[in-house]
N, C-alpha and C. Protein backbone atom coordinates (compact mmCIF):
# COMPACT_ATOMS: atom_id res chain seq x y z
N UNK A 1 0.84 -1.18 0.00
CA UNK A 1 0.00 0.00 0.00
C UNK A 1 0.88 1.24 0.00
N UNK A 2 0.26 2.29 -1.02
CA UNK A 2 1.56 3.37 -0.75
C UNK A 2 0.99 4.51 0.42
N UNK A 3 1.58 5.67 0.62
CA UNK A 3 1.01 6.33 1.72
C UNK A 3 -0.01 6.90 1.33
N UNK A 4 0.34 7.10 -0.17
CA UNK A 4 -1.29 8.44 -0.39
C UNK A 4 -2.53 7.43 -0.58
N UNK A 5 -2.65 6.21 -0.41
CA UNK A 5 -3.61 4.89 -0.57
C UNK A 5 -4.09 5.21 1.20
N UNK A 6 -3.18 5.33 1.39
CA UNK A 6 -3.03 5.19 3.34
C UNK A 6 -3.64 6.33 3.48
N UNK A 7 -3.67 7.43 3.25
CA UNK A 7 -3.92 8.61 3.67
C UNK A 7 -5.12 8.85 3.14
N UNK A 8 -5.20 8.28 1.68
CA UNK A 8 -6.98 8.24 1.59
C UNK A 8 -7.82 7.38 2.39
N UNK A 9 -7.33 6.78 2.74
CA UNK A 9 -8.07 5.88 3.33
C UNK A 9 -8.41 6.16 4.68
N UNK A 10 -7.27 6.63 5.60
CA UNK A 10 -7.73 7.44 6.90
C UNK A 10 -8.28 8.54 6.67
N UNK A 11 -8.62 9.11 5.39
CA UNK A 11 -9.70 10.29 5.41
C UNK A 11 -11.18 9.93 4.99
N UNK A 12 -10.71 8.84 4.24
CA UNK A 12 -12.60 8.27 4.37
C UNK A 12 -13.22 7.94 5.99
N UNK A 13 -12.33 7.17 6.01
CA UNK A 13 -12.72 7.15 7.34
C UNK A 13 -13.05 8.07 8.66
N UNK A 14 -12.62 9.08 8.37
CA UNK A 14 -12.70 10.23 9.14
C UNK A 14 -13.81 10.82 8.72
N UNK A 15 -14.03 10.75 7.62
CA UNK A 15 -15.21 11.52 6.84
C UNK A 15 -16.70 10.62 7.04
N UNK A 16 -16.30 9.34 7.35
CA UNK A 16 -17.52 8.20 7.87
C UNK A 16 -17.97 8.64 8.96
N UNK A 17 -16.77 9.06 9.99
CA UNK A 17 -17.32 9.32 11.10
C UNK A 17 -17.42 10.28 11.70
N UNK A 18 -17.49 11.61 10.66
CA UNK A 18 -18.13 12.78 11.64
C UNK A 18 -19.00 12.71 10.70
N UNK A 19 -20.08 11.66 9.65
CA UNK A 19 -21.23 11.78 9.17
C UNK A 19 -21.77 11.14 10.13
N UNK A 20 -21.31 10.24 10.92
CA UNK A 20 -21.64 9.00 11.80
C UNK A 20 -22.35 9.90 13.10
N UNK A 21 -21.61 10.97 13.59
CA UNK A 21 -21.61 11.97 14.00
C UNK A 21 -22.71 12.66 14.03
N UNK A 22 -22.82 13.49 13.05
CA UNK A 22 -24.19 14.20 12.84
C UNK A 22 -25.72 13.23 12.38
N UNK A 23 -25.27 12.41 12.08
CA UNK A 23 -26.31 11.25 12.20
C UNK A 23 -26.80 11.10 13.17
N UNK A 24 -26.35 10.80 14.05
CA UNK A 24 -26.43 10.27 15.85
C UNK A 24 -26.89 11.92 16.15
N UNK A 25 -26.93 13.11 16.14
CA UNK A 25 -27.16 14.53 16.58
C UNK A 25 -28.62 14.45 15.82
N UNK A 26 -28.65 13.96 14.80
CA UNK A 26 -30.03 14.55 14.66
C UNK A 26 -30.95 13.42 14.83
N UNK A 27 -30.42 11.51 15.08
CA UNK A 27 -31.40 10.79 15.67
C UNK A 27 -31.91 11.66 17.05
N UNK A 28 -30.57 11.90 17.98
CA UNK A 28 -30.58 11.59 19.33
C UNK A 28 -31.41 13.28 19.76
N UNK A 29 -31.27 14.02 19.09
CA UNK A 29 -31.77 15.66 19.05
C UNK A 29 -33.23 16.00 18.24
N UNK A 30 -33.65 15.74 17.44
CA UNK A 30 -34.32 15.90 16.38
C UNK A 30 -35.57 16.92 17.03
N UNK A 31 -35.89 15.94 18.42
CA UNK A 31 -37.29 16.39 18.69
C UNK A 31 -37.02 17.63 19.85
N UNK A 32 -35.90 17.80 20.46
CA UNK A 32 -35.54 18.91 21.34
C UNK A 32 -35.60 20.11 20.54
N UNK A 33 -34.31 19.93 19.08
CA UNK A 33 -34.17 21.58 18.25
C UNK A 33 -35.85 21.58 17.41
N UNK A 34 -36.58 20.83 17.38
CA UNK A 34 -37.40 21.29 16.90
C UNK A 34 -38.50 21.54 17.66
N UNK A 35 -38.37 21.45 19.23
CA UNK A 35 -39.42 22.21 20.20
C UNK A 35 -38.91 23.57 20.32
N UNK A 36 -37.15 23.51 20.37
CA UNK A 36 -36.99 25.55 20.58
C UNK A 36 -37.30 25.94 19.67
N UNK A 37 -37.19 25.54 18.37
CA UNK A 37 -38.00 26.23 17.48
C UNK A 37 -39.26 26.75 17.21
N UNK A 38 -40.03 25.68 17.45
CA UNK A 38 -41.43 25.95 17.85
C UNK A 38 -41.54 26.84 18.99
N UNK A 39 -41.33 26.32 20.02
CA UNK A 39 -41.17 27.84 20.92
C UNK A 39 -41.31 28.96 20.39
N UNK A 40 -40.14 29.09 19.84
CA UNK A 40 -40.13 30.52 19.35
C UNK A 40 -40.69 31.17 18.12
N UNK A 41 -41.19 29.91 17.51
CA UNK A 41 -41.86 30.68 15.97
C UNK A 41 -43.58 30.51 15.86
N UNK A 42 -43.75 29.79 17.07
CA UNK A 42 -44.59 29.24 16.75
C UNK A 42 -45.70 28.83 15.38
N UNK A 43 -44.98 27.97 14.63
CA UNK A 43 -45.33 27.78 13.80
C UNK A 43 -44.86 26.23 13.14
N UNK A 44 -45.39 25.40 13.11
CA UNK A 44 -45.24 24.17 12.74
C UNK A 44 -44.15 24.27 11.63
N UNK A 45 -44.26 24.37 10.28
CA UNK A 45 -43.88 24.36 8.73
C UNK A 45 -42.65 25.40 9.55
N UNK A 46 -43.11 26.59 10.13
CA UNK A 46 -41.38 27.26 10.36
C UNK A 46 -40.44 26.51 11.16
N UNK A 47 -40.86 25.82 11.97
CA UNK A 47 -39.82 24.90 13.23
C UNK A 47 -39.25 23.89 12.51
N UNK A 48 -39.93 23.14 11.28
CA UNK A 48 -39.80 22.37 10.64
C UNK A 48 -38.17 23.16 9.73
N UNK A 49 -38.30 24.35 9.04
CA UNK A 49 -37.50 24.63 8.08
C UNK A 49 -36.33 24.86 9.46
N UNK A 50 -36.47 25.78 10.43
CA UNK A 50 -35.70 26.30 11.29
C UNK A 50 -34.72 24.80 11.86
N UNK A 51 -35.73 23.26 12.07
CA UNK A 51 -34.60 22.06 12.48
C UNK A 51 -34.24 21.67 11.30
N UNK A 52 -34.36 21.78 9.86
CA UNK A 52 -33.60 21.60 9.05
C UNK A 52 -32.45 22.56 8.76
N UNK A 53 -32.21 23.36 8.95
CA UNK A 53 -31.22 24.78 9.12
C UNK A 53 -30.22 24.58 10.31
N UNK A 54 -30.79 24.10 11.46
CA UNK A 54 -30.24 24.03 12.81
C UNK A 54 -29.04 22.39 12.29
N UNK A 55 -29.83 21.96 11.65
CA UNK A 55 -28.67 20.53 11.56
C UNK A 55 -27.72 20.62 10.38
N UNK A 56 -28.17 21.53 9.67
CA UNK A 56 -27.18 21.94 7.89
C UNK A 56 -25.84 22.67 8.85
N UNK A 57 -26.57 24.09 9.80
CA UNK A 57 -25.05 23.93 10.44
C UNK A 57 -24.26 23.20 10.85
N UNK A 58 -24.82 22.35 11.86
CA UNK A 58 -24.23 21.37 12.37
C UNK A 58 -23.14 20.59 11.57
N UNK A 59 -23.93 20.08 10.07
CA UNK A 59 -23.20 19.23 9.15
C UNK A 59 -21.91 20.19 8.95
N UNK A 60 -21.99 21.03 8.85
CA UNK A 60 -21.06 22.38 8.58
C UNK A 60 -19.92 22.19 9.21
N UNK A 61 -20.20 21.83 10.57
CA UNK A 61 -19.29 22.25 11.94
C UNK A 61 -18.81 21.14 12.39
N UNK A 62 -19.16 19.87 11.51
CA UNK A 62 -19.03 18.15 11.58
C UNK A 62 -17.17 18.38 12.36
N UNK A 63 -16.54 18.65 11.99
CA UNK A 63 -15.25 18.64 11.86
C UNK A 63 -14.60 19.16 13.71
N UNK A 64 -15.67 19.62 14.09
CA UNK A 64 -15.31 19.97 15.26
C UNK A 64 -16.33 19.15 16.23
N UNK A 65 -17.41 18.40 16.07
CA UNK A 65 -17.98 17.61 16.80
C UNK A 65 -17.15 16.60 17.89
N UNK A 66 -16.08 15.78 17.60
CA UNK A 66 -15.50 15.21 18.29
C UNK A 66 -14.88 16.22 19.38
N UNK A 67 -14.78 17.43 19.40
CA UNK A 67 -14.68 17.73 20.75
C UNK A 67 -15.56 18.54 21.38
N UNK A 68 -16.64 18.82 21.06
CA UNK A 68 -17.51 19.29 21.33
C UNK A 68 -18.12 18.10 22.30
N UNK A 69 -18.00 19.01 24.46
CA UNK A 69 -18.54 18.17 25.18
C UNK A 69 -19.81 17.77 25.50
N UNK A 70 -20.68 18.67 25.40
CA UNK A 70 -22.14 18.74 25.55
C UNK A 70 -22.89 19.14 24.11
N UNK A 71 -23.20 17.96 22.99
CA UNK A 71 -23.89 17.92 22.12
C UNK A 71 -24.83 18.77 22.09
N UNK A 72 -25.59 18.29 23.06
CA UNK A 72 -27.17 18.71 23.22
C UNK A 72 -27.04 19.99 23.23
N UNK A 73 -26.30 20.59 24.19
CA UNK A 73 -26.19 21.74 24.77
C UNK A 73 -25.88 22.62 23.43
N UNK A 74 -25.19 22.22 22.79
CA UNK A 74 -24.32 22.91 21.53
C UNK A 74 -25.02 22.78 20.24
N UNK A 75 -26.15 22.07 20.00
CA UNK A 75 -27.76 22.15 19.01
C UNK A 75 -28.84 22.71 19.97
N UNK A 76 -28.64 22.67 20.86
CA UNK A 76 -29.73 23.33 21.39
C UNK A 76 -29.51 25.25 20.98
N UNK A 77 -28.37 25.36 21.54
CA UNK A 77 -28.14 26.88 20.85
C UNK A 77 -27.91 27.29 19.62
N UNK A 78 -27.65 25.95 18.65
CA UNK A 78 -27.69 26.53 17.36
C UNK A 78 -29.18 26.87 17.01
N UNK A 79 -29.95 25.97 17.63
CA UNK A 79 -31.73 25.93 17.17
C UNK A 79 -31.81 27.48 17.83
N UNK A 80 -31.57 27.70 19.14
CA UNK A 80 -32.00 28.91 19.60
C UNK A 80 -31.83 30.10 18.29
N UNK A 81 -30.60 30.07 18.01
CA UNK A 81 -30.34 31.08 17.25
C UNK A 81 -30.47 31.15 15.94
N UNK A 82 -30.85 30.02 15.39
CA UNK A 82 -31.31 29.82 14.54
C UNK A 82 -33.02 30.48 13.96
N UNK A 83 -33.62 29.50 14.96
CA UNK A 83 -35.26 30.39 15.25
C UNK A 83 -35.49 31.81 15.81
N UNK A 84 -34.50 32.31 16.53
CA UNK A 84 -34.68 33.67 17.00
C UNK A 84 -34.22 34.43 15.79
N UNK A 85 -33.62 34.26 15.32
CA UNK A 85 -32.85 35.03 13.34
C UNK A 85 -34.41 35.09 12.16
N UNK A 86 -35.08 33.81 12.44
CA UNK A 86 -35.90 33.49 11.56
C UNK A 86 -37.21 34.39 11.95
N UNK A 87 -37.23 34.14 13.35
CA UNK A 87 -38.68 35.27 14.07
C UNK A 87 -38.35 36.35 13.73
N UNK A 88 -37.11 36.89 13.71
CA UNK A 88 -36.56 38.41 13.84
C UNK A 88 -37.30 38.82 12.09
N UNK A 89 -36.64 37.89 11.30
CA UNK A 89 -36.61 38.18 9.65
C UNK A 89 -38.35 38.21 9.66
N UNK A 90 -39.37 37.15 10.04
CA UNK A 90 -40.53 37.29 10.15
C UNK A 90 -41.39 38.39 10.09
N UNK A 91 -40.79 39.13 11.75
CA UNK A 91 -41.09 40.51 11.98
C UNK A 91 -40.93 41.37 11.09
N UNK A 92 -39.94 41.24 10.68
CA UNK A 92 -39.38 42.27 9.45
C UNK A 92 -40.45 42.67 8.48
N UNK A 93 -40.66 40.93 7.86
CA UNK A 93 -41.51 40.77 6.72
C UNK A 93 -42.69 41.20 7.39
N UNK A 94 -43.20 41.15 8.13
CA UNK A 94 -44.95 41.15 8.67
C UNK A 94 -44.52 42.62 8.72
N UNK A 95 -43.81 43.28 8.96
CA UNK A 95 -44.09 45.01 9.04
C UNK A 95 -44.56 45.49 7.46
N UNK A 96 -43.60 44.72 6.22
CA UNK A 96 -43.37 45.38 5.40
C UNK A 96 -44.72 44.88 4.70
N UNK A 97 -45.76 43.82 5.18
CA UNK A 97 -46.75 43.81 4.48
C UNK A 97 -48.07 43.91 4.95
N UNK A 98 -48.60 44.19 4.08
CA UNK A 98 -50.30 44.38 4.72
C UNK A 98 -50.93 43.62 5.56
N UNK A 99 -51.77 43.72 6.58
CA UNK A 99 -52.54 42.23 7.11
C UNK A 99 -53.32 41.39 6.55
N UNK A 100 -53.29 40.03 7.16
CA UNK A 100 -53.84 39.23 6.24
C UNK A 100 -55.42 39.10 6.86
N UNK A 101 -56.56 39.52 5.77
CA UNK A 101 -57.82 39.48 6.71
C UNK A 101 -58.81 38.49 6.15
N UNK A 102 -58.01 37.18 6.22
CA UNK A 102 -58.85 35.82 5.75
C UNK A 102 -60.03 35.35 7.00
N UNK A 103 -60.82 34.69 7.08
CA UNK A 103 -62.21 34.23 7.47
C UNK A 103 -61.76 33.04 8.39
N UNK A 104 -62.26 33.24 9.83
CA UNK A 104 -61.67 31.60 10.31
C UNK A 104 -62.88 31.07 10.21
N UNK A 105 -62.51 29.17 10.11
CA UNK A 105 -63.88 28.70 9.58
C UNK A 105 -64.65 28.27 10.65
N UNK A 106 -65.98 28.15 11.10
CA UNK A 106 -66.75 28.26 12.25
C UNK A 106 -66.84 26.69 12.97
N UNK A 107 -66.10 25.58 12.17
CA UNK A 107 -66.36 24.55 12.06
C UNK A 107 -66.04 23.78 13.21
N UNK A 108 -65.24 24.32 14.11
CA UNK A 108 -64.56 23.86 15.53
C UNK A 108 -65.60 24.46 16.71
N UNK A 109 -66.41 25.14 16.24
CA UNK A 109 -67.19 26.32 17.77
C UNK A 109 -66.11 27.45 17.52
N UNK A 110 -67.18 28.38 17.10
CA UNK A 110 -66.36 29.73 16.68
C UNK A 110 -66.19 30.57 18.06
N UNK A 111 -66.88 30.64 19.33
CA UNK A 111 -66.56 30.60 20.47
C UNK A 111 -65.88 30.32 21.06
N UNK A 112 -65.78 29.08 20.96
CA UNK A 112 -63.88 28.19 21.51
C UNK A 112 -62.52 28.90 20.87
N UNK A 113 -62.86 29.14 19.40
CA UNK A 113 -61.74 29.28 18.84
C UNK A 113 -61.38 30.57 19.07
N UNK A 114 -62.69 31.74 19.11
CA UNK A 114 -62.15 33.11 19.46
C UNK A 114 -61.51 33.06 20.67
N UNK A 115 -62.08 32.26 22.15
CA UNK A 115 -61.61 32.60 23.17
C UNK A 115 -59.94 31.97 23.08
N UNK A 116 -59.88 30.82 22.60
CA UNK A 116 -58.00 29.89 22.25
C UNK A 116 -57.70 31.20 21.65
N UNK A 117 -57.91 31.74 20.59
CA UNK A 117 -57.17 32.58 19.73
C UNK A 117 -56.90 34.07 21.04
N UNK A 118 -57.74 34.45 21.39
CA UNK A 118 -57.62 35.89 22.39
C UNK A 118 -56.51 35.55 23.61
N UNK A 119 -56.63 34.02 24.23
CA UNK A 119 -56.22 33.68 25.31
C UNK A 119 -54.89 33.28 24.43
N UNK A 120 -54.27 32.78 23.44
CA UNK A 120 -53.05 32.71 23.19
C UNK A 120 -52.17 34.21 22.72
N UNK A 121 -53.03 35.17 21.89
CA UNK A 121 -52.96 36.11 21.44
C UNK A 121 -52.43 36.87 22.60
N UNK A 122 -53.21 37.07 23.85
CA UNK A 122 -52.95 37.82 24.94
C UNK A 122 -51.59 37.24 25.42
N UNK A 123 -51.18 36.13 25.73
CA UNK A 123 -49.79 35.58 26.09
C UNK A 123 -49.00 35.80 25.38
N UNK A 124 -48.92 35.48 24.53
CA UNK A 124 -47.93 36.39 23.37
C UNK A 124 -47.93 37.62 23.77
N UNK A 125 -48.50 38.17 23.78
CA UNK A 125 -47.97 39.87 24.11
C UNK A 125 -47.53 40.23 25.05
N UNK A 126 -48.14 39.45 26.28
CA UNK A 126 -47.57 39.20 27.38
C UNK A 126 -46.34 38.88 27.27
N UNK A 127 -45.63 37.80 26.89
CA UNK A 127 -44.43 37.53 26.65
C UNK A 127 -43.64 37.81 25.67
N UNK A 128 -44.15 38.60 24.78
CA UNK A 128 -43.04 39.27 23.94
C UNK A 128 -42.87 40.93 24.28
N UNK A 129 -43.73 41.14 25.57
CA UNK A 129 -43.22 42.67 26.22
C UNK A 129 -42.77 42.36 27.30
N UNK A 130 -41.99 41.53 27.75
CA UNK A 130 -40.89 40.75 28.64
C UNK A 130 -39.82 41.07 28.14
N UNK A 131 -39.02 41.89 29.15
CA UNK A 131 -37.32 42.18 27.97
C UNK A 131 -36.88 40.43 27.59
N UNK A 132 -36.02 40.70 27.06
CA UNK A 132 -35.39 39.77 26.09
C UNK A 132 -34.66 38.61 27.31
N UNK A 133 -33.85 39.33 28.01
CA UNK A 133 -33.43 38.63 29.00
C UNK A 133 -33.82 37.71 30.39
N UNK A 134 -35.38 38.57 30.06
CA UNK A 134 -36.54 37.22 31.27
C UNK A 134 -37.15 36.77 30.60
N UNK A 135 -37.21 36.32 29.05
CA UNK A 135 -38.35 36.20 28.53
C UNK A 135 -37.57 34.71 27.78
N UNK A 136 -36.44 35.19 27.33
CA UNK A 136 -35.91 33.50 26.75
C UNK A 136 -35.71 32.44 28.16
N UNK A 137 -35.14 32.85 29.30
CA UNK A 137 -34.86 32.31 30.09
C UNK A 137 -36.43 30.79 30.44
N UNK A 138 -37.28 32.45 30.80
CA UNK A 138 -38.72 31.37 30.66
C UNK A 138 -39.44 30.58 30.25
N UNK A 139 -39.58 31.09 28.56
CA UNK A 139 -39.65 30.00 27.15
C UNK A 139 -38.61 28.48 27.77
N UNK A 140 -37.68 29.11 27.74
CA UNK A 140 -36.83 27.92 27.30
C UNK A 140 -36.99 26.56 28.67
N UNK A 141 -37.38 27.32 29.81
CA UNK A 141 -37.63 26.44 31.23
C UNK A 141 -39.29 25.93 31.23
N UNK A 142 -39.97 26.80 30.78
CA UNK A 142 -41.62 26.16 30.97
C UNK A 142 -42.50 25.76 29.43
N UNK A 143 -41.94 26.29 28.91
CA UNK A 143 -42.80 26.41 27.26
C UNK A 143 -41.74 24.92 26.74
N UNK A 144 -40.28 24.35 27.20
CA UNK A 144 -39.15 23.62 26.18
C UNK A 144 -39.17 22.75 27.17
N UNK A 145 -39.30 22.66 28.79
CA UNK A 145 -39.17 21.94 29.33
C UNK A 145 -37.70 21.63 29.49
N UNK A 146 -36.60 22.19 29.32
CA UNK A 146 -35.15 22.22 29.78
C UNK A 146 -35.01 22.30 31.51
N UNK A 147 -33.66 22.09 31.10
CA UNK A 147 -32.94 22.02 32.74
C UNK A 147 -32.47 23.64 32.83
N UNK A 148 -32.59 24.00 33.94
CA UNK A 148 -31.82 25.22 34.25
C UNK A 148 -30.55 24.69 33.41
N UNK A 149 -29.57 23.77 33.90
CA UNK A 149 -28.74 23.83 33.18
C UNK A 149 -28.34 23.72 31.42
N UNK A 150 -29.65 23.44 31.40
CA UNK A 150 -29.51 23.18 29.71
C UNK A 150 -29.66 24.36 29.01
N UNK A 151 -30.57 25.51 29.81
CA UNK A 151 -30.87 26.60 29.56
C UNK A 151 -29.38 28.15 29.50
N UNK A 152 -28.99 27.41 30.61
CA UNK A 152 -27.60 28.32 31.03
C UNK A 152 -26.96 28.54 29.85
N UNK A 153 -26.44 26.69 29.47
CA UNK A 153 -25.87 26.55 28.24
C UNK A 153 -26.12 27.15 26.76
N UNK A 154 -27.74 27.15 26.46
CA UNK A 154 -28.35 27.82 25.48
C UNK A 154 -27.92 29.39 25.31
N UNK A 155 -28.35 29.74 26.78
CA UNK A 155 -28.10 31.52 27.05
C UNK A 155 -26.87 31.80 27.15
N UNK A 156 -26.17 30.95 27.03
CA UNK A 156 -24.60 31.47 28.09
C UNK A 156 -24.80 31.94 29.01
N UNK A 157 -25.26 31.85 30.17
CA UNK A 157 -26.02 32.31 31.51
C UNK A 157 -25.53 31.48 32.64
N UNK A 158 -25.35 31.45 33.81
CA UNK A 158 -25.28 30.57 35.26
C UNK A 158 -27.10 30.42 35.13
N UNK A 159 -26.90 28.87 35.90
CA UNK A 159 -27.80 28.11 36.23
C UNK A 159 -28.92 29.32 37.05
N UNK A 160 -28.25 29.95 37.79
CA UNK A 160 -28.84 30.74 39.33
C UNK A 160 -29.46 31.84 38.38
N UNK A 161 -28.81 32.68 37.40
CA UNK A 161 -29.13 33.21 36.31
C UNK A 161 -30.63 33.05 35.69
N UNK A 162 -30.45 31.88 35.37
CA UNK A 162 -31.60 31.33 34.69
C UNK A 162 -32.62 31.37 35.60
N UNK A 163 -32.54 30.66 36.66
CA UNK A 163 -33.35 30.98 37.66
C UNK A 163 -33.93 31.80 38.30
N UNK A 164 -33.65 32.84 38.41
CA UNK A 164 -33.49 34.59 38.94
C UNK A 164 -34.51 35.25 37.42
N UNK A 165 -33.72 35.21 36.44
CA UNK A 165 -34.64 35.76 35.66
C UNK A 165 -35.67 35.22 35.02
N UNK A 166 -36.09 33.75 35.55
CA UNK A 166 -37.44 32.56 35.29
C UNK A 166 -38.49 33.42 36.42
N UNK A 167 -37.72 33.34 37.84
CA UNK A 167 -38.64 33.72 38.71
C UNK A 167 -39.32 35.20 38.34
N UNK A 168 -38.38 36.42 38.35
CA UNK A 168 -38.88 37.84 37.85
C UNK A 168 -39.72 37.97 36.89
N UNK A 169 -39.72 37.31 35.62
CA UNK A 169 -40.75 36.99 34.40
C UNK A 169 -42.03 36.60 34.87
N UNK A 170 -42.00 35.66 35.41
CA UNK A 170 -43.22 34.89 36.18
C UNK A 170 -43.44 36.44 36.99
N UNK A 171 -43.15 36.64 37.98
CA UNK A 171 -43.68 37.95 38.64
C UNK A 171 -44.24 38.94 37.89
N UNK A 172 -43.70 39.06 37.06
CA UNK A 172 -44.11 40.48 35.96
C UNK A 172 -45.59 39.54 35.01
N UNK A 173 -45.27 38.82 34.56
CA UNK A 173 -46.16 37.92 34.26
C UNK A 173 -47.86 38.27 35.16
N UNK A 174 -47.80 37.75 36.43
CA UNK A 174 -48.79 37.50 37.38
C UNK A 174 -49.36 38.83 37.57
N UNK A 175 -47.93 40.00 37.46
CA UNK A 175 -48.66 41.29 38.10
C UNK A 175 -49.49 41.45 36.32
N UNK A 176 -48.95 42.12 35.64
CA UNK A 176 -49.75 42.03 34.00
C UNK A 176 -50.77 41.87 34.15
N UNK A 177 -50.93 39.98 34.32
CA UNK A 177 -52.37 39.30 34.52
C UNK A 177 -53.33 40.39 35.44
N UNK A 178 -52.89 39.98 36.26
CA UNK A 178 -53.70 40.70 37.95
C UNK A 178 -54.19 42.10 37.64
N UNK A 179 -53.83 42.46 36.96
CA UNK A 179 -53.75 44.10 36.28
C UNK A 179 -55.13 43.69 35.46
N UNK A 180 -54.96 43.48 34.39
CA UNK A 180 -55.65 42.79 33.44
C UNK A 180 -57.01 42.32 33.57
N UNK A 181 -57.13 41.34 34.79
CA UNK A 181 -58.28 41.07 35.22
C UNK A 181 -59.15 41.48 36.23
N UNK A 182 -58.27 41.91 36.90
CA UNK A 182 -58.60 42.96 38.25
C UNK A 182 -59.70 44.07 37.72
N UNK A 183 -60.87 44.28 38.52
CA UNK A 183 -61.86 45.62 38.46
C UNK A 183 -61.14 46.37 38.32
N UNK A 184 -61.78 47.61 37.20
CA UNK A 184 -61.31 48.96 37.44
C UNK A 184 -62.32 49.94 38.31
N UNK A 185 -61.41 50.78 39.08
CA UNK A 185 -62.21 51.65 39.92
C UNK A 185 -62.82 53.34 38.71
């Protein structure tokens, strides 16, 4: 065998196994980057494009996977930032166009659906007039179901961090509400 036989050959192999690699990231991940996504876009078809995007990097970054210690931790923030780029561009687009004033269809109890639609509508606003910094913390702990620590990792944040600004959100949260529903004098 000569060396450059040798040397191709330890690069196939290398090349087997950081596909081997991102294979195993998007069995073992698939359904996590595509809940932060959803989280944040809420939108089925967008979470969908946003975990196909979240793993194209990945394939990208194949080359550095073997030392990369916390997988999860390290797709979990590509999804973050991935879907927060995509909401941002969203916004963009929804400024620059007209509203859309299509007909919802009555076929579910048009009652149910106004009150789901008002009662999600209202949380959303609720939580997107949450600064930025109590507001991912929270998503990412009650809406993603993460660990403080998984969250830290996402934010680049301390655990206590995460925690501190989970609890304050929730407070601002409750007062809002309480506001909201509370009699006026």
């Amino acid at each position: 065998m000569t060396a450059e036989s040798v040397m191709a050959s330890e690069a196939l192999g290398l090349a087997q196994h950081e596909q081997d690699l991102v294979e195993t990231l998007v069995l073992d991940h698939s359904r996590l980057v595509y809940r932060i996504a959803c989280s944040v876009l809420r939108n089925e078809t967008d979470a969908e494009d946003a975990t196909q995007e979240t793993f194209l990097r990945a394939l990208r970054y194949r080359k550095k996977l073997a030392r990369i210690q916390d997988p999860k931790a390290w797709l979990a923030r590509i999804a973050w930032r991935v879907a927060v780029e995509r909401h941002e561009n969203k916004i963009r687009a929804a400024d620059a166009d007209p509203p859309d004033d299509t007909l919802v269809s009555p076929v579910a109890g048009a009652d149910r659906l106004l009150l789901e639609e008002e009662r999600g509508a209202l949380l959303d606003r609720l939580l997107s007039a949450l600064p930025e910094e109590l507001r991912d913390p929270l998503v990412l702990l009650t809406l993603e179901e993460m660990s403080p620590r998984e969250v830290g990792l996402v934010l680049d944040i301390s655990e206590a961090a995460v925690r501190s600004r989970a609890f304050r959100a929730r407070q601002i949260l409750r007062e809002r509400l309480l506001a909201l529903t509370s009699p006026r004098k």
